[in-house]
N, C-alpha and C. Protein backbone atom coordinates (compact mmCIF):
# COMPACT_ATOMS: atom_id res chain seq x y z
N UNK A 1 2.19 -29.62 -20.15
CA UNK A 1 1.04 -28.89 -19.61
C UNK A 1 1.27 -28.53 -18.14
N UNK A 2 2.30 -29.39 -17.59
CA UNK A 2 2.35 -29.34 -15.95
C UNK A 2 2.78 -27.86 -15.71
N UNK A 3 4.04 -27.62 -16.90
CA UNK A 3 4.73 -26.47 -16.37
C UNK A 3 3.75 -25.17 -16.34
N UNK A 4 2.57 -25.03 -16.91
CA UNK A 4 1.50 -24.47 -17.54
C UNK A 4 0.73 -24.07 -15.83
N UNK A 5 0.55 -25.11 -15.40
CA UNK A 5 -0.68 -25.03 -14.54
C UNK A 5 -0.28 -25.46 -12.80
N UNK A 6 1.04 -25.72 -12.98
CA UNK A 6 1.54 -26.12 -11.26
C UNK A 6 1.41 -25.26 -10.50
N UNK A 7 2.76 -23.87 -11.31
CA UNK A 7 2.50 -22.55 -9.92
C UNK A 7 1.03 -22.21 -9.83
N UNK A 8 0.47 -21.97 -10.77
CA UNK A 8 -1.15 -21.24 -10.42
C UNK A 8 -1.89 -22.30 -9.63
N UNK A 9 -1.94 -23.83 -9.59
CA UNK A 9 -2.53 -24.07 -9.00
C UNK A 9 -1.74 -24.44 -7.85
N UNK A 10 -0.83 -23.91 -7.57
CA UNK A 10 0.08 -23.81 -5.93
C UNK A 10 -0.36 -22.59 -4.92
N UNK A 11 -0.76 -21.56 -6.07
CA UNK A 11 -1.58 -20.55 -5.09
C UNK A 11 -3.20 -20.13 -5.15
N UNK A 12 -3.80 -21.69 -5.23
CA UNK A 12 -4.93 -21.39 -5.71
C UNK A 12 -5.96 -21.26 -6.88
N UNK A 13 -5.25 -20.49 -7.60
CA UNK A 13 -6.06 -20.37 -9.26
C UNK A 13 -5.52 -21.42 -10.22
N UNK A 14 -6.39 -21.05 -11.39
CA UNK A 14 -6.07 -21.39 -12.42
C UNK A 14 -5.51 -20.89 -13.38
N UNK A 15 -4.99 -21.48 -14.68
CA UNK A 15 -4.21 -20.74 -15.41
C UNK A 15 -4.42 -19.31 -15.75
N UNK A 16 -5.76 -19.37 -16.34
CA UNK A 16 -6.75 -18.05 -16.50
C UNK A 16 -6.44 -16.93 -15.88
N UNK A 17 -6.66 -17.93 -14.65
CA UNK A 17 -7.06 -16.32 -13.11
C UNK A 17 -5.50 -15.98 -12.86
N UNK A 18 -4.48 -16.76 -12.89
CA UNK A 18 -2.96 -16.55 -12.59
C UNK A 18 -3.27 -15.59 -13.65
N UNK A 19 -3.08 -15.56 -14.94
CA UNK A 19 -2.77 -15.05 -16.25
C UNK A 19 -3.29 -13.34 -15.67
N UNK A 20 -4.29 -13.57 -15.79
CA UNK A 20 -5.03 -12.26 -15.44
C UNK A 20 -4.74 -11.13 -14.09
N UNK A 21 -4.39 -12.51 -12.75
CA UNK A 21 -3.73 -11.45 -12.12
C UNK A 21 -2.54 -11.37 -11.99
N UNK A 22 -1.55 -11.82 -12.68
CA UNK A 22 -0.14 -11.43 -13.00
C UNK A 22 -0.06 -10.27 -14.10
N UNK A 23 -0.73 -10.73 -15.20
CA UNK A 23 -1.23 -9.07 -15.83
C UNK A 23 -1.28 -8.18 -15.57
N UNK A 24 -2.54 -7.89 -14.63
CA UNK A 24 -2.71 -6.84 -13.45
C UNK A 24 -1.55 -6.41 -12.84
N UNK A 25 -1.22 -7.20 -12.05
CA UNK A 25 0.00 -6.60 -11.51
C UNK A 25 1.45 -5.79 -12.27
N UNK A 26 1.22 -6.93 -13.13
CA UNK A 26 2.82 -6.33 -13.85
C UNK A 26 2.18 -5.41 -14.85
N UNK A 27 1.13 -4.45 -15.47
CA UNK A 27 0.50 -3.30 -15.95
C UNK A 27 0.56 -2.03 -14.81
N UNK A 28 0.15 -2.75 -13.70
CA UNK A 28 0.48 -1.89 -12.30
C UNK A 28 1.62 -1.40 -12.44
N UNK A 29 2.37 -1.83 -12.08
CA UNK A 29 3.86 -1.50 -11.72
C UNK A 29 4.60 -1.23 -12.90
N UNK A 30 4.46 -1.19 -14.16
CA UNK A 30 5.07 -0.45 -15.63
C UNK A 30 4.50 0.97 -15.41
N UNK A 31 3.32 0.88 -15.36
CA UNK A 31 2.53 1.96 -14.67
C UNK A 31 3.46 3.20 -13.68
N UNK A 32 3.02 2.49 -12.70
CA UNK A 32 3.62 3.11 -12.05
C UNK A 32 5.15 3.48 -12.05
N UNK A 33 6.20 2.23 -12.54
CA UNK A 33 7.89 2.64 -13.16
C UNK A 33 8.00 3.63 -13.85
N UNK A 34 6.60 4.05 -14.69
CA UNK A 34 6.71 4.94 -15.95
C UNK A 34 6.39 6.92 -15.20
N UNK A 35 5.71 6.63 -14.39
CA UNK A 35 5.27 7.94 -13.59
C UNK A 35 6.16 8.45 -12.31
N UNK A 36 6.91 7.23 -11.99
CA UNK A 36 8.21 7.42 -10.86
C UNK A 36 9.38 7.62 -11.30
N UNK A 37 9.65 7.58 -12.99
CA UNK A 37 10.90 8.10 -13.85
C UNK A 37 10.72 9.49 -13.85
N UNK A 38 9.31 9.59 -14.22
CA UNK A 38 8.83 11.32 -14.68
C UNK A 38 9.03 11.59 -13.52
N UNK A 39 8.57 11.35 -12.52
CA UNK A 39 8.35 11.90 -11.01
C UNK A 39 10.21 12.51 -10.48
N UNK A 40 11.04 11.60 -11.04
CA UNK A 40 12.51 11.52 -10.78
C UNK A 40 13.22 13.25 -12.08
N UNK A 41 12.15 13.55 -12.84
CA UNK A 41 13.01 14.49 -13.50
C UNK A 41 12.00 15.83 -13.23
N UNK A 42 10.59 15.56 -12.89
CA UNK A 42 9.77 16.74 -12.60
C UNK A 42 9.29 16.06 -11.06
N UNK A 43 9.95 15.95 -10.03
CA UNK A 43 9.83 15.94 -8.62
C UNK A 43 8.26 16.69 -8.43
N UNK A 44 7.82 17.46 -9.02
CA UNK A 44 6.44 18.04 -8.58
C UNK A 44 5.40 17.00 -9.20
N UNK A 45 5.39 16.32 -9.84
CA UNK A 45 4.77 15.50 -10.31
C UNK A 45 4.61 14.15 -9.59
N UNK A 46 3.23 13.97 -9.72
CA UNK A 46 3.42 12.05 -9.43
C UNK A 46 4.37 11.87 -7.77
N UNK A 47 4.12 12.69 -6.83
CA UNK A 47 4.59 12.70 -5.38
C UNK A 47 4.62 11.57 -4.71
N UNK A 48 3.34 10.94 -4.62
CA UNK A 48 2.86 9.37 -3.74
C UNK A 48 2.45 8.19 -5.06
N UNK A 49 2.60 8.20 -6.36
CA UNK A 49 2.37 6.98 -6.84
C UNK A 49 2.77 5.78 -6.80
N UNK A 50 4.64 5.79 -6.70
CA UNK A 50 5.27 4.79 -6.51
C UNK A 50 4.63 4.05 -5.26
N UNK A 51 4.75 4.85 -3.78
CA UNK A 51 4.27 3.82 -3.08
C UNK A 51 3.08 3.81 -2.75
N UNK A 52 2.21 4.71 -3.23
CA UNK A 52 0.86 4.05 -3.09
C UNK A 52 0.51 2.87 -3.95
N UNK A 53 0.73 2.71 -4.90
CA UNK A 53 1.28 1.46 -5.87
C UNK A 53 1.63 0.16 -5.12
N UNK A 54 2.80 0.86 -4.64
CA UNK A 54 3.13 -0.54 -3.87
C UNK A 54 2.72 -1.23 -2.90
N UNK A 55 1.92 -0.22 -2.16
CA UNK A 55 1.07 -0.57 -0.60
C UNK A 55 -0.14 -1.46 -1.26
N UNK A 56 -0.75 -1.03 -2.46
CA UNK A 56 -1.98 -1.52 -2.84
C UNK A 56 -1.66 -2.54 -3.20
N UNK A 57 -0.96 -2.66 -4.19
CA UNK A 57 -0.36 -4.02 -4.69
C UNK A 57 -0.31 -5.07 -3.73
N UNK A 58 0.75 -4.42 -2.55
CA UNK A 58 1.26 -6.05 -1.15
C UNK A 58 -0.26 -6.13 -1.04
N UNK A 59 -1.02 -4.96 -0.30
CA UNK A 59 -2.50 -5.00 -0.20
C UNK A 59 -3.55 -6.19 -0.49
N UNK A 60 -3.42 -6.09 -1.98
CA UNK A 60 -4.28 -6.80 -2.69
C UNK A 60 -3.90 -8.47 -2.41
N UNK A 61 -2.52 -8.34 -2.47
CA UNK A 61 -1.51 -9.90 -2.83
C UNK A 61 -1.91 -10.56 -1.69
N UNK A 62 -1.79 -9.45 -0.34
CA UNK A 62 -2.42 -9.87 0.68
C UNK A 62 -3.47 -10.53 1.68
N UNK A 63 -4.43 -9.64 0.80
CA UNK A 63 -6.03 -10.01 0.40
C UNK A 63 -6.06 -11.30 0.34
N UNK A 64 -5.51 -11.44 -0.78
CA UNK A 64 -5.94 -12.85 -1.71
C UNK A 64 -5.35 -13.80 -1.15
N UNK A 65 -3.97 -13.90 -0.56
CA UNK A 65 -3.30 -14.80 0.06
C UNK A 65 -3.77 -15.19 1.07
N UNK A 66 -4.88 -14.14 2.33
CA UNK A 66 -6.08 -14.80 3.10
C UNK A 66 -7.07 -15.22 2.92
N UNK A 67 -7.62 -14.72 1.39
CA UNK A 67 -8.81 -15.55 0.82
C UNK A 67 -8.74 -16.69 1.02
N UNK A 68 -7.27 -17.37 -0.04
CA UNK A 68 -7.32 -18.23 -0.20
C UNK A 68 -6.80 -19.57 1.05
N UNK A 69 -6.53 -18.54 2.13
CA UNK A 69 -6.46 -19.74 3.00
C UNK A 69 -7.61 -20.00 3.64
N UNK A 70 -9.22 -19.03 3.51
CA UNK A 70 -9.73 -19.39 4.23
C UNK A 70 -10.48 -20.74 3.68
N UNK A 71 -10.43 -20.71 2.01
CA UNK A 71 -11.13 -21.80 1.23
C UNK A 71 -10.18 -23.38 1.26
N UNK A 72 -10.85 -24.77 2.49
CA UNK A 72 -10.04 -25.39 1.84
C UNK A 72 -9.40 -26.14 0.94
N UNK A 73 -8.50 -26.38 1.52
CA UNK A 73 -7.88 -27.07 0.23
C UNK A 73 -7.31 -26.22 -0.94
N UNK A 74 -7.24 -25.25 -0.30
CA UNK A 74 -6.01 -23.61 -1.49
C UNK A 74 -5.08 -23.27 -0.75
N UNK A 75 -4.16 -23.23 -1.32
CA UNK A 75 -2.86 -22.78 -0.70
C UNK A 75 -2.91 -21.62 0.00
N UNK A 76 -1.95 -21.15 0.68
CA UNK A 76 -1.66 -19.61 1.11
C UNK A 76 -0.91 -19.02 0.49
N UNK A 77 -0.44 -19.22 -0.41
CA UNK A 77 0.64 -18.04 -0.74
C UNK A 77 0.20 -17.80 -1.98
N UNK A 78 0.39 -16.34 -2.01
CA UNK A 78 -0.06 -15.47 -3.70
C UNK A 78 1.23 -14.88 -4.62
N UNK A 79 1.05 -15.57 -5.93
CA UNK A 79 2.05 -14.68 -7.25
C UNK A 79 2.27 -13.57 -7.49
């Protein structure tokens, strides 16, 4: 069960909330891999997704990685 629940609760969450926002993220970024291939054969297409993608993403990771230091007793660092 340890291997289950250590990293998530190293940055805070729980299995659940890890589950859900590792999801998120990695739907993000297929996402976006999938519109920056097209973008690579029709260049007029899909111009700023890749890194607006990516800005939001650190963004968010970012977010959360100060959330959780402001609560104590949660780590700082985000998955």
């Amino acid at each position: 069960m340890r291997l289950f629940t250590s990293h998530p609760a190293s940055v805070g969450e729980t299995y659940g909330e890890h589950f859900g926002s590792a999801s998120y993220f990695g739907l993000r970024m297929i996402g976006a891999g999938i519109l920056c291939l097209i973008h690579g054969v029709l260049p007029f297409l899909f111009t700023t997704t890749g890194s607006r993608t990516i800005i939001e993403l650190h963004d968010r990771m970012v977010a959360n990685r100060h959330r959780a230091a402001r609560i104590p007793g949660q780590a700082t660092t985000a998955a």
